[in-house]
N, C-alpha and C. Protein backbone atom coordinates (compact mmCIF):
# COMPACT_ATOMS: atom_id res chain seq x y z
N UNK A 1 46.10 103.95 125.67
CA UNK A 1 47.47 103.74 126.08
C UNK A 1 48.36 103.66 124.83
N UNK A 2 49.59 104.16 124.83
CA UNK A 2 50.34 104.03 123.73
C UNK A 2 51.25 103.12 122.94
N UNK A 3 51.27 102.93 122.51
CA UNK A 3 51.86 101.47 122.13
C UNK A 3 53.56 101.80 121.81
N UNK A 4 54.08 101.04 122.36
CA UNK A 4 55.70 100.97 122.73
C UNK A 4 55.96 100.90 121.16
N UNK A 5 57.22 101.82 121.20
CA UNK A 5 58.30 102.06 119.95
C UNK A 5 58.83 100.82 119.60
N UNK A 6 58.58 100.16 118.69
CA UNK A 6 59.72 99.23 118.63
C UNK A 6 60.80 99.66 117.73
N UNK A 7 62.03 99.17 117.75
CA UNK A 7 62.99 99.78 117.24
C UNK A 7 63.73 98.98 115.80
N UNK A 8 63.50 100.02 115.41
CA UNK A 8 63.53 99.99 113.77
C UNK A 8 64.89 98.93 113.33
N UNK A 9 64.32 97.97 112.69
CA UNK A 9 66.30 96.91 112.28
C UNK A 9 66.46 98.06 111.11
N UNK A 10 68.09 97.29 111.31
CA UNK A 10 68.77 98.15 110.27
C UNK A 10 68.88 97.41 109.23
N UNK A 11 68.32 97.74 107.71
CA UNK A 11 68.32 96.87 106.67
C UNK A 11 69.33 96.83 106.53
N UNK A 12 70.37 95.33 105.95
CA UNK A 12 71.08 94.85 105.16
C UNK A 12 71.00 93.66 104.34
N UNK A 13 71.57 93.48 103.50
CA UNK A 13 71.48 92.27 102.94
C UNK A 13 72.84 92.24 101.78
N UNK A 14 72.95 91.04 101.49
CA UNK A 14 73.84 90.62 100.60
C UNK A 14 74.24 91.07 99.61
N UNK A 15 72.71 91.94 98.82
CA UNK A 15 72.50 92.53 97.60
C UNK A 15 73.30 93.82 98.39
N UNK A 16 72.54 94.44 98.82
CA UNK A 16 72.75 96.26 99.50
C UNK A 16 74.74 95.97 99.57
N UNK A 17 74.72 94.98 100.30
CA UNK A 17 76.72 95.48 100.52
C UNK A 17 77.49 94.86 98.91
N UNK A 18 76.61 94.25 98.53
CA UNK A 18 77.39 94.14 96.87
C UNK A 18 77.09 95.48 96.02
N UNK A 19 75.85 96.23 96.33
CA UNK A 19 75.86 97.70 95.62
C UNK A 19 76.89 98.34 96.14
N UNK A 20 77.04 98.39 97.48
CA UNK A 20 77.69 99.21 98.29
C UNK A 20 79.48 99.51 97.40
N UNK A 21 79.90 97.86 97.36
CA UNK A 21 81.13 97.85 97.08
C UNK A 21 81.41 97.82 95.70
N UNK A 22 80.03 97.83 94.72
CA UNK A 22 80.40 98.01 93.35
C UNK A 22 80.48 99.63 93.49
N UNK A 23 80.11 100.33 94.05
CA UNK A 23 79.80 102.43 93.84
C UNK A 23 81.23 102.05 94.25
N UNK A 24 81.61 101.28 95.39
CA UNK A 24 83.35 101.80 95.93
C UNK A 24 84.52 101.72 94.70
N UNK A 25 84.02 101.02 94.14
CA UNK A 25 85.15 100.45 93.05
C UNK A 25 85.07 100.96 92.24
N UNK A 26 83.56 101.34 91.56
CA UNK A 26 83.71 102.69 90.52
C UNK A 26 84.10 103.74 91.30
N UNK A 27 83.99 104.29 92.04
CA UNK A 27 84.87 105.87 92.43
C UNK A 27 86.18 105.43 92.37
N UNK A 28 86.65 104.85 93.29
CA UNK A 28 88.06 104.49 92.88
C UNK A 28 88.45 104.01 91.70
N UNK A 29 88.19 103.70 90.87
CA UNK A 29 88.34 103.31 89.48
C UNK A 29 88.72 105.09 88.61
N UNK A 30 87.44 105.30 88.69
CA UNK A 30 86.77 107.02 88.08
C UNK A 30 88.46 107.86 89.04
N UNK A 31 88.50 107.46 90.01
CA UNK A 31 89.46 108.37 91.00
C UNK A 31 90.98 108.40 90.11
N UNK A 32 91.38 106.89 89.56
CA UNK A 32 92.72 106.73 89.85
C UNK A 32 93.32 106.75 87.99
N UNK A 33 92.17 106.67 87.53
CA UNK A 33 91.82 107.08 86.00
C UNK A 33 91.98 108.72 86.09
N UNK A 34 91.32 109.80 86.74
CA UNK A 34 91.67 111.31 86.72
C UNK A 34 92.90 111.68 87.10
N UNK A 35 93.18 110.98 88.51
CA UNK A 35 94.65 111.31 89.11
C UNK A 35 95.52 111.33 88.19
N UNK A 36 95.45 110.12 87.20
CA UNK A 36 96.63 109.59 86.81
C UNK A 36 97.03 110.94 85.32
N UNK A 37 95.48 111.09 84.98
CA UNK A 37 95.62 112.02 83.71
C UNK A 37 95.57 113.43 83.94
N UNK A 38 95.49 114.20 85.19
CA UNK A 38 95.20 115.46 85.26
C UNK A 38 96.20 115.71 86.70
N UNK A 39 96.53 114.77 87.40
CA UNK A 39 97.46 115.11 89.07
C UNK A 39 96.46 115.11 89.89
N UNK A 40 96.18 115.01 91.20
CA UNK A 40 95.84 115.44 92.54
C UNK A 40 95.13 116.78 92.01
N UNK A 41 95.83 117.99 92.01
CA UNK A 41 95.21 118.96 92.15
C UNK A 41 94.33 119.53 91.84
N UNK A 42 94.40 118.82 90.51
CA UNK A 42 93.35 119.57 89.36
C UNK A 42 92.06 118.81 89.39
N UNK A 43 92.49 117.63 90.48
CA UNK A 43 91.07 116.61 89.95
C UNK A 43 89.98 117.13 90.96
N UNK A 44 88.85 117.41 90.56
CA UNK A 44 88.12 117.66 91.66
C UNK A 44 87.04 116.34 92.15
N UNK A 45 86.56 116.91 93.07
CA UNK A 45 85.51 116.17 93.71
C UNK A 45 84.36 115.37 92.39
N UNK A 46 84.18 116.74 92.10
CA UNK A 46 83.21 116.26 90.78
C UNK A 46 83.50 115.70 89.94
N UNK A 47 84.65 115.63 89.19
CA UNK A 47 84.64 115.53 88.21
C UNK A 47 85.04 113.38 88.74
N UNK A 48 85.31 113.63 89.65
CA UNK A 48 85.40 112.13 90.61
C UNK A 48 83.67 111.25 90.02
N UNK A 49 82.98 112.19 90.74
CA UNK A 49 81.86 111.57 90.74
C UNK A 49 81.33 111.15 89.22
N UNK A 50 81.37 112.58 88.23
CA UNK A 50 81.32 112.29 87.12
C UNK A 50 81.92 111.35 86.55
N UNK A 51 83.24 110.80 86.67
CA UNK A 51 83.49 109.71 85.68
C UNK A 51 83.01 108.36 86.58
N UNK A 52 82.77 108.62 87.46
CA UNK A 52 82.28 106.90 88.18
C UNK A 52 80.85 106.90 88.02
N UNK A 53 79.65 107.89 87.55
CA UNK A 53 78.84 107.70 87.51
C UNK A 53 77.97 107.88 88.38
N UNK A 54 78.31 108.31 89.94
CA UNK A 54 77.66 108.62 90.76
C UNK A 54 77.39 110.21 91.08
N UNK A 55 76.04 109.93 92.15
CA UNK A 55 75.82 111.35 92.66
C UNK A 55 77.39 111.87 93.56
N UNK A 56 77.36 113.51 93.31
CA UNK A 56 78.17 114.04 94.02
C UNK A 56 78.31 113.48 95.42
N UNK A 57 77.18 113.34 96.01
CA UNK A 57 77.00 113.34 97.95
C UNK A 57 77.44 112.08 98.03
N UNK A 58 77.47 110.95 96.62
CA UNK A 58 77.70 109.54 97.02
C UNK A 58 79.32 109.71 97.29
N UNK A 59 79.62 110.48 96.82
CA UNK A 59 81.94 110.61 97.04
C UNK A 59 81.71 110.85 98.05
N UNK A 60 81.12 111.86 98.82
CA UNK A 60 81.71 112.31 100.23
C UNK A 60 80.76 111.77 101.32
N UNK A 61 79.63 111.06 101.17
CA UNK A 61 79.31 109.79 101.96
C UNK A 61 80.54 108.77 102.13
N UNK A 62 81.21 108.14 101.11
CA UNK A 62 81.79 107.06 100.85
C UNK A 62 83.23 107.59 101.38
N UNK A 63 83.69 108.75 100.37
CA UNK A 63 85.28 108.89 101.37
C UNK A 63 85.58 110.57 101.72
N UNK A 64 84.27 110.95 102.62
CA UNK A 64 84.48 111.93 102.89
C UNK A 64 85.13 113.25 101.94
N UNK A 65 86.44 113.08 101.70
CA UNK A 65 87.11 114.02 101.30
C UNK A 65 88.20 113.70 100.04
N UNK A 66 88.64 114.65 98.98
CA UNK A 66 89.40 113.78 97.64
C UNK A 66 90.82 113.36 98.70
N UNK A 67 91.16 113.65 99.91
CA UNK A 67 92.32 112.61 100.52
C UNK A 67 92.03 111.91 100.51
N UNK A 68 90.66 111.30 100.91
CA UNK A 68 90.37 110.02 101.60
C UNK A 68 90.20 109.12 100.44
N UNK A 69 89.84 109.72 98.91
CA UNK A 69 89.86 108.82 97.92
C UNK A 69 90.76 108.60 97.76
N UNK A 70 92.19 109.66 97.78
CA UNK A 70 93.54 109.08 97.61
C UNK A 70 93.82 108.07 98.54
N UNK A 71 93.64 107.95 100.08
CA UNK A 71 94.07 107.50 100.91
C UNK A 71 93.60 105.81 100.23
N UNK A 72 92.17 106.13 100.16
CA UNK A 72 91.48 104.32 99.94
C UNK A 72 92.30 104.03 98.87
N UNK A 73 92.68 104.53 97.57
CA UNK A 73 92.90 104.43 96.45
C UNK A 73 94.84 103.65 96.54
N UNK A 74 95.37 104.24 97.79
CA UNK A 74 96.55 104.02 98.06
C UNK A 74 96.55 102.29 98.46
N UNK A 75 95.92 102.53 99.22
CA UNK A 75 95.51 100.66 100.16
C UNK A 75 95.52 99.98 99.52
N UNK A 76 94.19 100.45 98.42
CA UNK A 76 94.30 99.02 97.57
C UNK A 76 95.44 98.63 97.06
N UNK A 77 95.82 99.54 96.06
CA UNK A 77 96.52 99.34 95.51
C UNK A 77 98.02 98.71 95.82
N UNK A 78 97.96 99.22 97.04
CA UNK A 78 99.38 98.23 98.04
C UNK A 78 99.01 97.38 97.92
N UNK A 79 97.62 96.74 99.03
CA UNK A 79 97.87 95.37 99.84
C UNK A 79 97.01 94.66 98.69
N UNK A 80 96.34 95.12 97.08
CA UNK A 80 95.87 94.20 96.16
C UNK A 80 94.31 94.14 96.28
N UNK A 81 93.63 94.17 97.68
CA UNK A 81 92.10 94.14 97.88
C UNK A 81 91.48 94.98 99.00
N UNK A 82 90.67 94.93 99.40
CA UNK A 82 89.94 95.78 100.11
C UNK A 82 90.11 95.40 102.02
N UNK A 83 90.94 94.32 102.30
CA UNK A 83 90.92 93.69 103.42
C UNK A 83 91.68 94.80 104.10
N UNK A 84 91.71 95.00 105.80
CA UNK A 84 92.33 95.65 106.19
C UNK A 84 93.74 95.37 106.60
N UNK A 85 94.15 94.19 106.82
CA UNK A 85 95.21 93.46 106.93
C UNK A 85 96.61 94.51 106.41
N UNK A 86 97.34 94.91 107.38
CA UNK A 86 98.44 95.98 107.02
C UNK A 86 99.37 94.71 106.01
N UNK A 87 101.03 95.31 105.56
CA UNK A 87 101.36 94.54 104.36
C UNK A 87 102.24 93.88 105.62
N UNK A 88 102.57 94.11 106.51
CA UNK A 88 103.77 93.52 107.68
C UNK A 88 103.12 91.60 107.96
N UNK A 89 101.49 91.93 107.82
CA UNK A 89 100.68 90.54 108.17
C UNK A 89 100.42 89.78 106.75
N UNK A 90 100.53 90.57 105.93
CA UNK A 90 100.41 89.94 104.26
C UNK A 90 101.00 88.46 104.18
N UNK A 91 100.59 87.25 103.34
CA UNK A 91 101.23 86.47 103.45
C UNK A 91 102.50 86.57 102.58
N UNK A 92 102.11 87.32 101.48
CA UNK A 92 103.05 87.56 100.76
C UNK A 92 104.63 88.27 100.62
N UNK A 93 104.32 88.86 102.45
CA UNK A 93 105.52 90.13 102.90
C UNK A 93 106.09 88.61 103.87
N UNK A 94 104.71 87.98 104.41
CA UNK A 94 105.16 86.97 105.67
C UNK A 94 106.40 85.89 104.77
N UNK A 95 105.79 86.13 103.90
CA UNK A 95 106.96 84.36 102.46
C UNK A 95 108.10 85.41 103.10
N UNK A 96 108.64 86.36 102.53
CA UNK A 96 109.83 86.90 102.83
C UNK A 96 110.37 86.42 104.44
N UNK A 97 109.94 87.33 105.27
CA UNK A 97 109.97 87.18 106.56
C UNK A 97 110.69 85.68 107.10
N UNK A 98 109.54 84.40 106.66
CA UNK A 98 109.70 83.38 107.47
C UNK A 98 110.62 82.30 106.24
N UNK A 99 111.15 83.03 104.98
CA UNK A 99 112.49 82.38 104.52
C UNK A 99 114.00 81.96 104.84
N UNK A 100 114.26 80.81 105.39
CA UNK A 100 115.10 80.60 105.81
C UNK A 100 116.90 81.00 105.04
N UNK A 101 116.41 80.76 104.25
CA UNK A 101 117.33 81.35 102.93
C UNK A 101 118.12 82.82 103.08
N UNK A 102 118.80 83.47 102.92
CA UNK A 102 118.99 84.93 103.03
C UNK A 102 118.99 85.34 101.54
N UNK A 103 120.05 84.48 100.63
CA UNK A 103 119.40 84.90 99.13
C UNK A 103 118.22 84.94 98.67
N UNK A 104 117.48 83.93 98.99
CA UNK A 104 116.21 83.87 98.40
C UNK A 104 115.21 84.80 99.08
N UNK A 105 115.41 85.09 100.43
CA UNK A 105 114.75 86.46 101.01
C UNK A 105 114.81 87.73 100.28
N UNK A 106 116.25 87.60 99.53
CA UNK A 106 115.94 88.98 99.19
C UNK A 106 115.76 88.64 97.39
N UNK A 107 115.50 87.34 97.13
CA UNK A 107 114.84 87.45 95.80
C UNK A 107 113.24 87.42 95.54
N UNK A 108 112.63 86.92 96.96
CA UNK A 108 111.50 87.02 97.20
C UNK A 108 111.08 88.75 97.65
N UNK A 109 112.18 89.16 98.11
CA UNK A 109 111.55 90.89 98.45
C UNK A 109 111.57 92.26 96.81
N UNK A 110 112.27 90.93 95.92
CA UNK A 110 112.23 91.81 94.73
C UNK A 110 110.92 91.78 93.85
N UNK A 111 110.62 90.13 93.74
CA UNK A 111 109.37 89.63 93.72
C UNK A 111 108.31 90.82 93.65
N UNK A 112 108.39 90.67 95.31
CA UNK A 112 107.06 91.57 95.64
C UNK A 112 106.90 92.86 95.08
N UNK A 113 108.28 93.67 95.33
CA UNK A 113 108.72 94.55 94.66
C UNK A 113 107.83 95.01 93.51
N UNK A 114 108.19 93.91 92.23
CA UNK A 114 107.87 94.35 91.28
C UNK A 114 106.56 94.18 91.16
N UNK A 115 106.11 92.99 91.83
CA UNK A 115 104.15 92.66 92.23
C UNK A 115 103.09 93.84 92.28
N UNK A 116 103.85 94.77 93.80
CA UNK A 116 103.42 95.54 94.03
C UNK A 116 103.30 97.23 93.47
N UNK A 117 104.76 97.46 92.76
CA UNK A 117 104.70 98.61 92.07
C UNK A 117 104.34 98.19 90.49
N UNK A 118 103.85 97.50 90.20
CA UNK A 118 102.97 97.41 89.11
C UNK A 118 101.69 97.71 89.12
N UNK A 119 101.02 97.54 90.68
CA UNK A 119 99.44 97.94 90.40
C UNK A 119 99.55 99.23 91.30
N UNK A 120 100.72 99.64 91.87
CA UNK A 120 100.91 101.26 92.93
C UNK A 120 101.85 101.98 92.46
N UNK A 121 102.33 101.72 91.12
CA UNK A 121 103.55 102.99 91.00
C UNK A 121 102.53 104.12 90.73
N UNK A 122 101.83 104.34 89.81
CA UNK A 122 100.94 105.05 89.26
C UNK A 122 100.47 105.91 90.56
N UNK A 123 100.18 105.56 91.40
CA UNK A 123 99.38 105.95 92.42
C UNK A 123 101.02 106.51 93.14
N UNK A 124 101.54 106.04 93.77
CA UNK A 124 102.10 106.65 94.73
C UNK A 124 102.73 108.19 94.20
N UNK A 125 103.25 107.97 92.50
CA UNK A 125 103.63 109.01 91.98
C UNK A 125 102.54 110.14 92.43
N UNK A 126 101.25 109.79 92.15
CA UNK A 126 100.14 110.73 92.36
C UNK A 126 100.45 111.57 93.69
N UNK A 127 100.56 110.33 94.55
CA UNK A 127 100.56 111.09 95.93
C UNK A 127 102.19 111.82 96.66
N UNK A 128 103.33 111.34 95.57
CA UNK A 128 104.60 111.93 95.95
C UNK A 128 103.76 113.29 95.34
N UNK A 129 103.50 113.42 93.78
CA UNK A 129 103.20 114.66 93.92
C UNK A 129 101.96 115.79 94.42
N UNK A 130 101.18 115.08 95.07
CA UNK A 130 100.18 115.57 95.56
C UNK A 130 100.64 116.50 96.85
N UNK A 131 101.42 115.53 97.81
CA UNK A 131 102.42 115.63 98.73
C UNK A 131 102.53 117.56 99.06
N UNK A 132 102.67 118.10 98.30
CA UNK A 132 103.42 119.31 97.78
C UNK A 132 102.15 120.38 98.45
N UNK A 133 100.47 120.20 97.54
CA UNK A 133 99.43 120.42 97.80
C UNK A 133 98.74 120.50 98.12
N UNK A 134 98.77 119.49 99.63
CA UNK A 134 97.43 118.85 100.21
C UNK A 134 98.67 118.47 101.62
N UNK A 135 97.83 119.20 102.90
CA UNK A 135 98.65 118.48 104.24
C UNK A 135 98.20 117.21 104.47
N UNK A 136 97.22 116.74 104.32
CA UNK A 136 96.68 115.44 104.54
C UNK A 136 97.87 114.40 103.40
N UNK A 137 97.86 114.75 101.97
CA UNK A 137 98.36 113.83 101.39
C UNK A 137 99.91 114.02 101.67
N UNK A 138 100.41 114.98 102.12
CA UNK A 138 101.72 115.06 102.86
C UNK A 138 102.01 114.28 103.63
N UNK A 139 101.28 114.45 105.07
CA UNK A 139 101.13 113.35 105.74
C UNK A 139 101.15 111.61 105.09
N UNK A 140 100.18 111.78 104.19
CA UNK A 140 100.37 110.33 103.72
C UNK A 140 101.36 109.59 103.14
N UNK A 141 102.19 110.44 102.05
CA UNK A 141 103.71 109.92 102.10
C UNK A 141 104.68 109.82 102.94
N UNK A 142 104.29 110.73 104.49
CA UNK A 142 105.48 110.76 105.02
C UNK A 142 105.23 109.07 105.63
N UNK A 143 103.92 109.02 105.90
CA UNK A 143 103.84 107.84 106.63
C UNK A 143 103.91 106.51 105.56
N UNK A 144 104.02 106.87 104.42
CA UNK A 144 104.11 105.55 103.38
C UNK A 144 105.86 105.39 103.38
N UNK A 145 106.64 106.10 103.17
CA UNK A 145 107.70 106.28 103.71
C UNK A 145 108.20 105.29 104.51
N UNK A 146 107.87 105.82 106.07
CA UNK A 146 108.13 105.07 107.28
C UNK A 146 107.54 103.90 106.75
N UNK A 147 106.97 103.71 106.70
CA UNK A 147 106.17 101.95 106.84
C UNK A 147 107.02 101.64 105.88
N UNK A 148 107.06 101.90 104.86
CA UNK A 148 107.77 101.05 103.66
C UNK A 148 109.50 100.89 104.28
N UNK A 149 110.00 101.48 104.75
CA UNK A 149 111.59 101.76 105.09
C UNK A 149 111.38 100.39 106.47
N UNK A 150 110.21 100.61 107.83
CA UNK A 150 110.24 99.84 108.57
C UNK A 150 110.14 98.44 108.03
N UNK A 151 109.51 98.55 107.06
CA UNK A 151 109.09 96.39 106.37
C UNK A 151 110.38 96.02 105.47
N UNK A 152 110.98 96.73 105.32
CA UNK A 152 112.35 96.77 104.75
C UNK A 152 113.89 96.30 105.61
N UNK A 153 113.35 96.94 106.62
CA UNK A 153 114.05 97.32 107.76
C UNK A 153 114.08 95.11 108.84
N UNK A 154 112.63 95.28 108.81
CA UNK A 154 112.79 94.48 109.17
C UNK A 154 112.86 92.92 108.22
N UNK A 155 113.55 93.10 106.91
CA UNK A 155 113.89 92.28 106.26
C UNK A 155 115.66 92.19 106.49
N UNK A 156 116.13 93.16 106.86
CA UNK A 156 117.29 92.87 106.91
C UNK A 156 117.34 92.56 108.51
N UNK A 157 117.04 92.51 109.95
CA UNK A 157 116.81 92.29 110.91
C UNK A 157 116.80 90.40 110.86
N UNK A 158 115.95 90.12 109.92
CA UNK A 158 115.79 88.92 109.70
C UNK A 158 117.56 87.96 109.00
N UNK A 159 117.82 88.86 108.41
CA UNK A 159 119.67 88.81 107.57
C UNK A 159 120.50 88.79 108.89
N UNK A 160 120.41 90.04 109.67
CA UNK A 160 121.15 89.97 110.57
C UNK A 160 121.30 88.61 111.80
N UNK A 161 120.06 88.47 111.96
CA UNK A 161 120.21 87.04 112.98
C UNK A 161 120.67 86.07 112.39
N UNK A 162 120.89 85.70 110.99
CA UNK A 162 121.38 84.57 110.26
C UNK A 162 122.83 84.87 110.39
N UNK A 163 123.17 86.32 110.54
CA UNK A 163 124.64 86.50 109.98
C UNK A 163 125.40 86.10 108.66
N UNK A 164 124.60 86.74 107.88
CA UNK A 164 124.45 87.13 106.71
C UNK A 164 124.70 87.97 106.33
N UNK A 165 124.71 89.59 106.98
CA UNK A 165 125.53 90.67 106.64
C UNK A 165 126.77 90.48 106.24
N UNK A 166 126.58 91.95 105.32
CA UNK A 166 128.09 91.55 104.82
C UNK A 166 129.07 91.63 105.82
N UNK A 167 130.50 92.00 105.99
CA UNK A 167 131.18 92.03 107.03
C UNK A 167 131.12 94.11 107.21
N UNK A 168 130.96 94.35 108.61
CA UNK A 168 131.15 96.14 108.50
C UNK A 168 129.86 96.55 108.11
N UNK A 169 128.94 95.57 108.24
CA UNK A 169 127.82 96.28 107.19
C UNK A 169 126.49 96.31 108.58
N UNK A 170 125.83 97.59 109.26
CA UNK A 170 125.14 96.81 110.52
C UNK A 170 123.87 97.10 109.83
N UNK A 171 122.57 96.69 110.77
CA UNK A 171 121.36 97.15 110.66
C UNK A 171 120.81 98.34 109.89
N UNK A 172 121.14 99.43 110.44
CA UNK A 172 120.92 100.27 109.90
C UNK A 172 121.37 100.92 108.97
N UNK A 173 122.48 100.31 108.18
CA UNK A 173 122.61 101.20 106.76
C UNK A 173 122.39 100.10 105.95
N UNK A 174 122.42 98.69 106.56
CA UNK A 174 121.78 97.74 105.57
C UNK A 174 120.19 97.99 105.17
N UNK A 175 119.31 98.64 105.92
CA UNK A 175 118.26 98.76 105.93
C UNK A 175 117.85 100.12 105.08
N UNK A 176 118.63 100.80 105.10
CA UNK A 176 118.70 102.27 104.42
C UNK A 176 119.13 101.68 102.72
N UNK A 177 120.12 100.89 103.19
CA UNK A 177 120.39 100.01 100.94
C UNK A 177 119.24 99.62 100.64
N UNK A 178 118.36 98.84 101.66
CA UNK A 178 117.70 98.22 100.91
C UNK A 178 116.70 99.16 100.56
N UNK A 179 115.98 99.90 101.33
CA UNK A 179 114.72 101.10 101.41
C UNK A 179 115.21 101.96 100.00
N UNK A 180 116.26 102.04 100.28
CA UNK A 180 116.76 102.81 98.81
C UNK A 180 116.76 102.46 97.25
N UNK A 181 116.88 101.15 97.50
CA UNK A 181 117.34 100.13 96.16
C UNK A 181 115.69 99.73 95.84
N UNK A 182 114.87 99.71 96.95
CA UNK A 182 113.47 99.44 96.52
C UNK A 182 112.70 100.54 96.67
N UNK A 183 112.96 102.13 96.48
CA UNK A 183 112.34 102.83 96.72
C UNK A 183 111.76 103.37 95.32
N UNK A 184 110.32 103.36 95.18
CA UNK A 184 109.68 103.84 94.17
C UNK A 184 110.07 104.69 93.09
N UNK A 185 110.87 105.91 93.50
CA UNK A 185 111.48 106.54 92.75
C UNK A 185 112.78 105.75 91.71
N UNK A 186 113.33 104.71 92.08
CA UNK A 186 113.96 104.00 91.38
C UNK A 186 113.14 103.14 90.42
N UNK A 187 111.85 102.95 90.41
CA UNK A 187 111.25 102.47 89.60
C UNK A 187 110.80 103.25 88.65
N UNK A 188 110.45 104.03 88.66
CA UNK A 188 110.27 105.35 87.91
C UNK A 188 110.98 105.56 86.84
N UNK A 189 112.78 105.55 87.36
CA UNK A 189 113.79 106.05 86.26
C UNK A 189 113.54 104.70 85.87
N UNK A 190 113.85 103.41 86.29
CA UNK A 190 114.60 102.43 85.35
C UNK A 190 113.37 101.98 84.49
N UNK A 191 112.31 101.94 84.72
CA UNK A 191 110.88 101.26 84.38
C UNK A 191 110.03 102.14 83.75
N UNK A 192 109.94 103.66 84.33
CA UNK A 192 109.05 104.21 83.30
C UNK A 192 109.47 105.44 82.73
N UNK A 193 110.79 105.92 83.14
CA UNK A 193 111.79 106.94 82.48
C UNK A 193 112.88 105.75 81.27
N UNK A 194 113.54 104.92 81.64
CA UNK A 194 114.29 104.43 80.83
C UNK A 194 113.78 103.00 80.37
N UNK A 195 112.67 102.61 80.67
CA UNK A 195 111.97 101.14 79.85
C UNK A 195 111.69 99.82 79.99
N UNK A 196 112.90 99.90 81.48
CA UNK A 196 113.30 98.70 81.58
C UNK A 196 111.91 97.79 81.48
N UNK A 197 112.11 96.58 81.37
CA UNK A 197 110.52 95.35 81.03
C UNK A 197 110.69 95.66 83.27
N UNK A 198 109.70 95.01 84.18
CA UNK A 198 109.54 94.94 85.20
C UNK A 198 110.19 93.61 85.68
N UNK A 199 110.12 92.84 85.01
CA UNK A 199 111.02 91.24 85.01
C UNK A 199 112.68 91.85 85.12
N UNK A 200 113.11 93.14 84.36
CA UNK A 200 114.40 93.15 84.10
C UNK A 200 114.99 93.89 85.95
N UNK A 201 113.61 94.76 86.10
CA UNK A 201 114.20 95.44 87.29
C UNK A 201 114.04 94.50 88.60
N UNK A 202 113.33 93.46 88.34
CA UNK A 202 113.11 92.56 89.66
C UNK A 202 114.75 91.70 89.44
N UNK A 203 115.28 91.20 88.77
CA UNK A 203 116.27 90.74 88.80
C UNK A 203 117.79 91.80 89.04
N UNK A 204 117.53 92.52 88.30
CA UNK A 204 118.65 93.70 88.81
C UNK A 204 118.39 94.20 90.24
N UNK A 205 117.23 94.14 91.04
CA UNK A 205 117.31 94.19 92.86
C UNK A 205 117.58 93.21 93.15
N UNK A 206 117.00 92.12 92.70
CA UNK A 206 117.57 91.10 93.42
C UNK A 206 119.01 91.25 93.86
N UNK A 207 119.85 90.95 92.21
CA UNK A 207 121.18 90.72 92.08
C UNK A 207 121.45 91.74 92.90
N UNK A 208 121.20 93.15 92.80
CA UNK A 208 122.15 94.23 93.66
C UNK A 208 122.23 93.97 94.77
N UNK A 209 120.76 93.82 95.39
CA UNK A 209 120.78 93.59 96.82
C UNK A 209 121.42 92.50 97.75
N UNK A 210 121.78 91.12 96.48
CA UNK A 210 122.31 90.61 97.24
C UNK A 210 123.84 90.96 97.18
N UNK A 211 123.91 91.77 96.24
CA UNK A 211 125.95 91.89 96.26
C UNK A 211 126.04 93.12 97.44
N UNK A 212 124.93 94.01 97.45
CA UNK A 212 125.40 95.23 98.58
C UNK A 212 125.04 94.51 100.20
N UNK A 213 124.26 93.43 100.27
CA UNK A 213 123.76 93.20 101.32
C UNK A 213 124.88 91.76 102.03
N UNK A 214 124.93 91.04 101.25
CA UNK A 214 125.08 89.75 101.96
C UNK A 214 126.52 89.41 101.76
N UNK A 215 126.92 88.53 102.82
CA UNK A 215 128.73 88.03 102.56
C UNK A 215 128.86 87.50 101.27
């Protein structure tokens, strides 16, 4: 008589998902090190694997495709770690949000500002210009875009119920100043076209935003 299959566990352990997430961090590491020195286009798959040290099959096990390294490579670098937590639930977007203050809301949204495009300017540049090359990474700015304009959007939403707008000034073009005044490309000229220190441009949004935004 045959003796019943038993069914195979699936190994894991503590060690295996700490290998797991050290290979993740060298590719993305190896990833955002090529992007940054050669563009999107030119970087290939391999040459991915080559500077992180891994086998070829380990990149496209791990992120399928060089979008998907951009894509992971984007996340982090927004929300800071590997959690999935979008930036709308961040505590750090939430400080803004649940500030009673309207000045200090929007000195806390410069804050972040500069928090965040310090460890993602590099990267998003990658993917504005990738954008051009790749429908997938097209897609991905259009939707970094929206999200960034909506968490923006709903910083001034938060202004508006205080009545805090300026006078003549509604929702939606307050929300368009601000998306504008914090939009990456402005970091670019003042910070890595003209020098500014990152301390100088977090205070110059602040200040602007509150003279274009608030009574």
């Amino acid at each position: 008589m045959a003796k019943p299959v038993k069914n195979k566990r699936r190994y894991d352990s503590p060690r295996r998902r700490e290998q797991a997430a050290e290979t993740r961090r060298r590719i993305l590491e190896g990833a955002e090190a090529l992007f940054e020195e050669r563009g999107y286009a030119a970087t290939t798959i391999a040459a991915i694997a080559q500077e992180a040290g891994v086998a070829l099959k380990t990149v496209y096990v791990v992120f399928e495709t060089k979008s998907g390294v951009l894509r992971a490579l984007w996340n982090l670098s927004l929300r800071g770690d590997e959690a999935d937590a979008p930036v709308a639930e961040r505590a750090w977007y939430q400080e803004v949000i649940d500030e009673p203050d309207p000045g200090r809301q929007l000195d806390l949204n410069a804050r972040n500002s500069r928090v965040v495009k310090l460890r993602s300017a590099n990267v998003m540049e990658v993917i504005r210009a990738g954008a051009s090359v790749d429908r997938d990474i097209e897609a991905l700015w259009g939707r970094i875009q929206e999200e960034f304009h909506a968490n923006q959007r709903a910083i001034v939403e938060k202004l508006a119920e205080k009545k805090a707008l300026a006078r003549g000034l509604d929702v939606d073009r307050a929300a368009d100043i601000l998306w504008a005044l914090n939009h990456p490309s402005v970091w670019q000229l003042l910070v890595v076209e003209r020098g500014w220190a990152p301390e100088e441009y977090e205070r110059w949004f602040a200040e602007t935003a509150r003279t274009q935004l608030l009574r």
